[in-house]
Each structure stands twice: as C-alpha cells, then as structure tokens.
C-alpha atoms as a PDB file:
ATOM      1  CA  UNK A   1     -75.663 -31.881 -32.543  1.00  0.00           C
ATOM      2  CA  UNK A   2     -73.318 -34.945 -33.531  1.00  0.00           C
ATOM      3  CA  UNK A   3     -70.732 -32.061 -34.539  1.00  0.00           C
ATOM      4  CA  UNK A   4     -70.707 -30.873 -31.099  1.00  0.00           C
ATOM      5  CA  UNK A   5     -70.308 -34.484 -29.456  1.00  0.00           C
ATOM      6  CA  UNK A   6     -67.676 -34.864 -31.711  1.00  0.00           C
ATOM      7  CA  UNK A   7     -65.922 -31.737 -31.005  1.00  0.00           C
ATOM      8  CA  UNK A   8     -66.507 -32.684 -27.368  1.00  0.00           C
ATOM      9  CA  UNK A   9     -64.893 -36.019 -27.014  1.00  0.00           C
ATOM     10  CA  UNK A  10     -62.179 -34.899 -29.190  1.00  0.00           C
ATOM     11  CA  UNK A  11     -61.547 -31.893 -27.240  1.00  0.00           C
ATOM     12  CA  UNK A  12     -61.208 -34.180 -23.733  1.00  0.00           C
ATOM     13  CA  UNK A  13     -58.852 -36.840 -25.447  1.00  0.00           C
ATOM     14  CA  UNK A  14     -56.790 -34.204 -26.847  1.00  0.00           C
ATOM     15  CA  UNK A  15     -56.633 -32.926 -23.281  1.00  0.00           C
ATOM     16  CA  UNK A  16     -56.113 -36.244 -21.606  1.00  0.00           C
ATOM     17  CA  UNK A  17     -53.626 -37.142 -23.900  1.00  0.00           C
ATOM     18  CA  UNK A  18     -51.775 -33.888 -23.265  1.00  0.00           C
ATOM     19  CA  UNK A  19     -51.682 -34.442 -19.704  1.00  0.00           C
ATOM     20  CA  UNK A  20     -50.365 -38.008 -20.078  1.00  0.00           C
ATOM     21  CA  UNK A  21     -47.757 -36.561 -22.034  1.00  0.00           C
ATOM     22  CA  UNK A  22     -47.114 -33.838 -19.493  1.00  0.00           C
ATOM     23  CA  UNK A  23     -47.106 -36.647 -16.636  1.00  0.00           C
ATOM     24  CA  UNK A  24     -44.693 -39.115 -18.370  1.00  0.00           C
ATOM     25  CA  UNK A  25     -42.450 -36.300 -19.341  1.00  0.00           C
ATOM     26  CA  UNK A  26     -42.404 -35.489 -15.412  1.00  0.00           C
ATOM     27  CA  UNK A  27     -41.592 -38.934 -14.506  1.00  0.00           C
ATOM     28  CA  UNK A  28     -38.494 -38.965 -17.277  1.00  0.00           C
ATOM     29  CA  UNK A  29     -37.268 -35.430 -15.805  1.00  0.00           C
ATOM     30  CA  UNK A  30     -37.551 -37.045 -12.226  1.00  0.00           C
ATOM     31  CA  UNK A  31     -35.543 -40.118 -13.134  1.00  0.00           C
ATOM     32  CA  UNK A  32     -32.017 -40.415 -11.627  1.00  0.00           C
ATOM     33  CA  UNK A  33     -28.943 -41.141 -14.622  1.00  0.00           C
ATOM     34  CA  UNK A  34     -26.639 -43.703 -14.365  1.00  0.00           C
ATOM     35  CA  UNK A  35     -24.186 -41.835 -12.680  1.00  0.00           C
ATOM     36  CA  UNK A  36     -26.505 -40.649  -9.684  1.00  0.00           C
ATOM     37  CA  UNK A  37     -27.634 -44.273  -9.350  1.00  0.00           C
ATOM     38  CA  UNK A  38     -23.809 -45.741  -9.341  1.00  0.00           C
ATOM     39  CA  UNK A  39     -23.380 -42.694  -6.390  1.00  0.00           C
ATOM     40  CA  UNK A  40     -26.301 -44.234  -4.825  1.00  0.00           C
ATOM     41  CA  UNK A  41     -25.010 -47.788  -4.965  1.00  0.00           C
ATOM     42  CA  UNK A  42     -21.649 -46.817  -3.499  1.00  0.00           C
ATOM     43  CA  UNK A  43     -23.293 -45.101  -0.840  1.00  0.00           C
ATOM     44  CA  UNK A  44     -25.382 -47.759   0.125  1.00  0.00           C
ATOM     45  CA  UNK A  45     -22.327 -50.043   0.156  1.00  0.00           C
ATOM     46  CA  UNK A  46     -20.172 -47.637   2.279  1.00  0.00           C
ATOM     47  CA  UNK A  47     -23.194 -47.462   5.009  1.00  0.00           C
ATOM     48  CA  UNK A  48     -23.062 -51.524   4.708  1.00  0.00           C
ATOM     49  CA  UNK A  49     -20.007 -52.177   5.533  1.00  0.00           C
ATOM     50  CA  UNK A  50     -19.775 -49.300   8.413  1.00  0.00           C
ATOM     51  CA  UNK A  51     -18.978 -50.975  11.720  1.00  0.00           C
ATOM     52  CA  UNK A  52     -20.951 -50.864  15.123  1.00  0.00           C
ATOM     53  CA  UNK A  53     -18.891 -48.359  16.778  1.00  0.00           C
ATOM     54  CA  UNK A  54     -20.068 -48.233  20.393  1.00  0.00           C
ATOM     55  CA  UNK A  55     -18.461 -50.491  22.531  1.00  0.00           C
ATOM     56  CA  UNK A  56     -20.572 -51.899  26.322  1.00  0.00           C
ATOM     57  CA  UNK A  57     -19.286 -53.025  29.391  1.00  0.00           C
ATOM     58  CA  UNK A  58     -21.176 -55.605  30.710  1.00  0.00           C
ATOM     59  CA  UNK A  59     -20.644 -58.010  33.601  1.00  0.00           C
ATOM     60  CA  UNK A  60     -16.352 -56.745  33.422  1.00  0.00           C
ATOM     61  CA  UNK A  61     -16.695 -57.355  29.549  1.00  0.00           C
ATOM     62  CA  UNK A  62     -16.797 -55.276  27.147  1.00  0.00           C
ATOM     63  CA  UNK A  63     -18.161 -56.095  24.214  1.00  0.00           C
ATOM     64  CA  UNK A  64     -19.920 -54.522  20.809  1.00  0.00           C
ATOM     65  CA  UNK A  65     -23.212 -53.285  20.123  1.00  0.00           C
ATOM     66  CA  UNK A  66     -24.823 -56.019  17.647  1.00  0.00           C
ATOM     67  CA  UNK A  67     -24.184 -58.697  20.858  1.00  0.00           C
ATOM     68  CA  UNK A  68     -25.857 -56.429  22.984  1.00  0.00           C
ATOM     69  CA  UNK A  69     -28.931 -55.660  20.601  1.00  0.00           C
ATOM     70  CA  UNK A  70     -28.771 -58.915  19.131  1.00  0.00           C
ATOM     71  CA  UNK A  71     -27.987 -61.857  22.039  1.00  0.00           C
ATOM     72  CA  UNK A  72     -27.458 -65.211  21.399  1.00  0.00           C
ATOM     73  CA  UNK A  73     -31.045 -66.220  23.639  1.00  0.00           C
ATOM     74  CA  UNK A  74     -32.992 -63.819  21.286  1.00  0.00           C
ATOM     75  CA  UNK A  75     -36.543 -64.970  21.043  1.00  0.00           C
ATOM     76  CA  UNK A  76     -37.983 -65.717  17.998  1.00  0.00           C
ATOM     77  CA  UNK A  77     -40.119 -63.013  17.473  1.00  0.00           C
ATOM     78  CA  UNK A  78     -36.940 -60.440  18.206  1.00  0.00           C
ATOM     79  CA  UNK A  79     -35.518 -62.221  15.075  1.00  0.00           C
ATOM     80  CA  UNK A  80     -38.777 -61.486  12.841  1.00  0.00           C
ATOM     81  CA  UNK A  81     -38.932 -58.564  13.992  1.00  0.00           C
ATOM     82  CA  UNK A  82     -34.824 -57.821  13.443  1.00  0.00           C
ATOM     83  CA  UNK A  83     -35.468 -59.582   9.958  1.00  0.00           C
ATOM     84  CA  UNK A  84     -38.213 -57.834   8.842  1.00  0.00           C
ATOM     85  CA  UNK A  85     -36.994 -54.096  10.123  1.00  0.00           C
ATOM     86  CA  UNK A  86     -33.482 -55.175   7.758  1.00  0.00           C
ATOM     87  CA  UNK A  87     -35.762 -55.453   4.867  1.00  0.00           C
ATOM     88  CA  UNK A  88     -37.295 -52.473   5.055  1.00  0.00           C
ATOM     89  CA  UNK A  89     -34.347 -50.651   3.563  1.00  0.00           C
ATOM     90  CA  UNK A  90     -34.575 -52.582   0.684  1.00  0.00           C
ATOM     91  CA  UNK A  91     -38.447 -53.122  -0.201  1.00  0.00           C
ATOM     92  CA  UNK A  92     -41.378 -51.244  -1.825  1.00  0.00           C
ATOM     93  CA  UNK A  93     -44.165 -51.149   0.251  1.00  0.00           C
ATOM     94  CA  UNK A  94     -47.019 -48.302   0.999  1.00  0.00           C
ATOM     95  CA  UNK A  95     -46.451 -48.757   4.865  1.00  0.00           C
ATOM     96  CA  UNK A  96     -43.399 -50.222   6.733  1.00  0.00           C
ATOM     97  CA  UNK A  97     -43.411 -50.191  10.704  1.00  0.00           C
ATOM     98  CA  UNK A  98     -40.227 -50.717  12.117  1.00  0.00           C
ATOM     99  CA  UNK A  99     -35.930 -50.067  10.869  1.00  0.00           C
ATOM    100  CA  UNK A 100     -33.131 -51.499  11.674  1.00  0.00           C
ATOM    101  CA  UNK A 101     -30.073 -50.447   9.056  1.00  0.00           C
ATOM    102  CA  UNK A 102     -28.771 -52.854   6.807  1.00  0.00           C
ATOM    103  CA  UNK A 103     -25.035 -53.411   7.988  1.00  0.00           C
ATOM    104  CA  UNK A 104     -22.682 -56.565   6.978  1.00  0.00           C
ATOM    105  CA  UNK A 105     -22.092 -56.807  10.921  1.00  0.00           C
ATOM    106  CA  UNK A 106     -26.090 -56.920  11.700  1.00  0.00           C
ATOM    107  CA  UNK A 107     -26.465 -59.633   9.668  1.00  0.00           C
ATOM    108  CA  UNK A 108     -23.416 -61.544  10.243  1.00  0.00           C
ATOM    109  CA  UNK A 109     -24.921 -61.437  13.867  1.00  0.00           C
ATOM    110  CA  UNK A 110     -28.666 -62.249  12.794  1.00  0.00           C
ATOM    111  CA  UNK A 111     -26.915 -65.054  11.081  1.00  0.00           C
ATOM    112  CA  UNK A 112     -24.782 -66.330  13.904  1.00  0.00           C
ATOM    113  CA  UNK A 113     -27.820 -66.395  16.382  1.00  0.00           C
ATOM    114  CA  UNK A 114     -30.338 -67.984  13.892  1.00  0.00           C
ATOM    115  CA  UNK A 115     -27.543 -70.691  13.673  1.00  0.00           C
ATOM    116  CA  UNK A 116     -27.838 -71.060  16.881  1.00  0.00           C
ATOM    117  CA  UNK A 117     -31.192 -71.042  17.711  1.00  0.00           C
ATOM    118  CA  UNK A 118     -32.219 -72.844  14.513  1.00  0.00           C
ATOM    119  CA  UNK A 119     -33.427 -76.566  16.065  1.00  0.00           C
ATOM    120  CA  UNK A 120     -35.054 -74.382  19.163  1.00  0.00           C
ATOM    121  CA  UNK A 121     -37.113 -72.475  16.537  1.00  0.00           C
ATOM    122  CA  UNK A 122     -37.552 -75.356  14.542  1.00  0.00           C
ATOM    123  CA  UNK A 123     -40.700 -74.362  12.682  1.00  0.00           C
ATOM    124  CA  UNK A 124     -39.125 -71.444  10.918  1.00  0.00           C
ATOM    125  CA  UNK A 125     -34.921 -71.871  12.212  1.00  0.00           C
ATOM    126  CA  UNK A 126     -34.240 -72.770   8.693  1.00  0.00           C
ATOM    127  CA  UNK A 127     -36.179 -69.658   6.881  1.00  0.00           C
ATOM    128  CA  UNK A 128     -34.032 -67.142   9.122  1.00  0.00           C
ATOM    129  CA  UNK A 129     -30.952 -68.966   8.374  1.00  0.00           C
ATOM    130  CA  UNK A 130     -31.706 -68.732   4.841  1.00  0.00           C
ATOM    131  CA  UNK A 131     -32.790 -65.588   4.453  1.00  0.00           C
ATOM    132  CA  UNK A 132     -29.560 -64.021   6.523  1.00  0.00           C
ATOM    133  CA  UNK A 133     -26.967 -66.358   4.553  1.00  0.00           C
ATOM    134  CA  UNK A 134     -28.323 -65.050   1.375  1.00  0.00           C
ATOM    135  CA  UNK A 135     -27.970 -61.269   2.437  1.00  0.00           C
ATOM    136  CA  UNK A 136     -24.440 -62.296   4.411  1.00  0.00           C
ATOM    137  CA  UNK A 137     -23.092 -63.361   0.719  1.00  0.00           C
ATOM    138  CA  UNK A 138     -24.615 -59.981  -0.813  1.00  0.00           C
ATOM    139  CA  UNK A 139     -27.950 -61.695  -2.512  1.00  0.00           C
ATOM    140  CA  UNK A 140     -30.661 -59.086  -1.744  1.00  0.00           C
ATOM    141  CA  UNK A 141     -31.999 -60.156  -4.938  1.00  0.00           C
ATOM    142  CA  UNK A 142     -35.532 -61.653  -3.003  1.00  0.00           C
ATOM    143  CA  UNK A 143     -35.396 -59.291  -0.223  1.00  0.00           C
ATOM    144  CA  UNK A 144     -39.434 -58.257  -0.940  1.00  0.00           C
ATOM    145  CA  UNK A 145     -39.796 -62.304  -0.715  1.00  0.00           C
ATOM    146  CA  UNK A 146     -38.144 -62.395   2.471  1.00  0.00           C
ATOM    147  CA  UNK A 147     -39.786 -59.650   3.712  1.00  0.00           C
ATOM    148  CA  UNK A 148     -43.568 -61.026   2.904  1.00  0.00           C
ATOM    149  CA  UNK A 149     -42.695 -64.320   4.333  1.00  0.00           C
ATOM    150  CA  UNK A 150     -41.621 -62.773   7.545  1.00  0.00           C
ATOM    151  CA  UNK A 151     -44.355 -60.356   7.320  1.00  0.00           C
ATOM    152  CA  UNK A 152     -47.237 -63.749   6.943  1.00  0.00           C
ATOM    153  CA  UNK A 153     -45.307 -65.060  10.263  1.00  0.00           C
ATOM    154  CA  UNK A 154     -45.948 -62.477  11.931  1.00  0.00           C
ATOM    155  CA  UNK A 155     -49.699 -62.287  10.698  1.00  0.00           C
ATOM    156  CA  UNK A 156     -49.209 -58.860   8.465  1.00  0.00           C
ATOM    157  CA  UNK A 157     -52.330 -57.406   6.806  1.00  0.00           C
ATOM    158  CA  UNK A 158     -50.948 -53.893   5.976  1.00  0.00           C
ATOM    159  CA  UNK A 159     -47.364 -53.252   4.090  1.00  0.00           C
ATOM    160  CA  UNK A 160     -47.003 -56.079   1.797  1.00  0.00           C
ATOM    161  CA  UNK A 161     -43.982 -55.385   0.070  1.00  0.00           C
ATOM    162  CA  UNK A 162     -44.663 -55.026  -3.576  1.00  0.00           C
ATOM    163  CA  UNK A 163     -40.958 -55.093  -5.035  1.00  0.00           C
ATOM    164  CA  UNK A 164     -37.516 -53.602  -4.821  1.00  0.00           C
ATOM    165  CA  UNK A 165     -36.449 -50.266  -4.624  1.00  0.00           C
ATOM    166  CA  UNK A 166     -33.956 -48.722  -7.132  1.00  0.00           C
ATOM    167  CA  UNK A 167     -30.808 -47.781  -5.729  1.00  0.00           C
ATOM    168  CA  UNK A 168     -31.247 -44.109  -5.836  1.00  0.00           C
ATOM    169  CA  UNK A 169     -34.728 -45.026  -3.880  1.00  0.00           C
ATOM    170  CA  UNK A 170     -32.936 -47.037  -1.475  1.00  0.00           C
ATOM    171  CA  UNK A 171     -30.066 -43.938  -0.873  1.00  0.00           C
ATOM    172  CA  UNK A 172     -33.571 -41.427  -0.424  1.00  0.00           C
ATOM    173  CA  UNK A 173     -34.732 -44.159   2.394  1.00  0.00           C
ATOM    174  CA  UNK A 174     -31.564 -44.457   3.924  1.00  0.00           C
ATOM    175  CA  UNK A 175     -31.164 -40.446   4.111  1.00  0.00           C
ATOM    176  CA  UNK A 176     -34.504 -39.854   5.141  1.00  0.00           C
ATOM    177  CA  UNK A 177     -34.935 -42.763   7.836  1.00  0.00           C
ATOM    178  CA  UNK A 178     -31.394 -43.183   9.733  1.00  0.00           C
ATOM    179  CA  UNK A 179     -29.819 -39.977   8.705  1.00  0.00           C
END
C-alpha cells in the first residue's frame, strides 16, 4: 500500500516537473534576441519622433494638430487623462482604458500647457510638469510610477500598472493599438 503512494506521488512530480520544464522551455523559445529587441527599440524611436502631420484652419489660422487636441485652456482632467493614455504605451497592466501615442511633439505640448496651467492647477501643476519634463528629456524610466499616480488622481481601482514593458512588448502594443 505505501509502495503504491509512493509510486503515486512520484509519478505526479515527475509529471509536474515535466510540464514545468515544457512551460519554461516555451517561454525561452518565445523570447525575442537582442537583435529583434534593438529592431523594436528603433522602431519605437522612429514612431517618437514622427511629426503631427495634419495641419487645421481655425479662425484664418492654420495651425497643427497637438494645439488643436491639446489647447493651452485644457482642463485638468484632459491633462490626466492625456497623461495617463501616454503611459499606456509604455506600462504593464491587465487593463488599460484609453491611448494616446507617445510622440516627442505630444509631450513637448503636454509640457508647454502644464507650464502654463501649473499655478491654476496648483494641487497637482507640479506632478504634470514633472512627469512630462522627464519623458521630454527621454526618462521613461518611472513611467508605471507616473502612470499609478495619475491613475490614484483620477480615483483608479482597475489597471494598476505593475511595471514596464520590454521593448519588443512595447513594438507588439504599438502595432496592435495605433497600427
């Protein structure tokens, strides 16, 4: 009776471990090299510093798409919301609700208005100018930081960001959300 116990447990760890194995080996197989990931990066770059393109007339002006979108009276919940759809592109989290595409000219913008809005919104002026100055110099390093401190403002309880995503992650998000 002990034999067969025996035989038992070994028999299911010998298949759990197999299937471990089998699992981790998947995960290796799945993993992009160097090389795809430096692709990835230099992708992500070239869609970062694209330009708006389109070009509005308003009022006998014409002027670019990231005034239009992003205006210098934007209210402070646009800019949470402008913030927080940004970091999307750049976070891990189970759910995200809302994308705007990381460009160099988005946030120069974001940047410009928070500066400009900064004493009006005084509670949080300085966060958003923070935030978009680190990004405008190329720090995305706490962009899952940035993203859960927006996320509290705005009184999230679902899609906590729970890190970074990997390049090659980042390039899949990209593709499968603007593209």
């Amino acid at each position: 009776m002990k034999k067969k116990k025996l035989l038992g447990i070994t028999i299911a760890v010998v298949i759990l471990a197999l299937g471990f194995g089998i699992y981790k080996m998947g995960q290796l197989l799945n993993e992009p090299t160097d090389e795809e990931i430096d692709k990835a990066k230099a992708e992500i770059e070239k869609g970062f510093k694209a330009t708006e393109l389109e070009l509005i007339e308003t009022d006998g002006k014409v002027i670019d798409d990231v005034t239009v979108r992003f205006p210098d009276n934007m209210k402070e919940s646009e800019m949470q919301n402008a913030i927080h759809g940004l970091s999307h592109q750049k976070v891990e989290a189970k759910t995200k609700w809302g994308y705007i595409q990381m460009t160099e000219e988005r946030i120069k913008r974001l940047l410009e208005v928070a500066k400009l809005n900064e004493q009006k919104w005084e509670l949080n002026g300085d966060l958003y100018v923070d935030i978009l100055a680190q990004w405008s110099s190329g720090d995305f390093s706490k962009v899952d930081i940035d993203h859960n401190d927006i996320w509290k403002l705005q009184g999230g309880s679902v899609g906590r960001a729970t890190g970074l995503l990997n390049p090659w992650e980042e390039k899949e998000y990209i593709e499968n959300t603007f593209e």
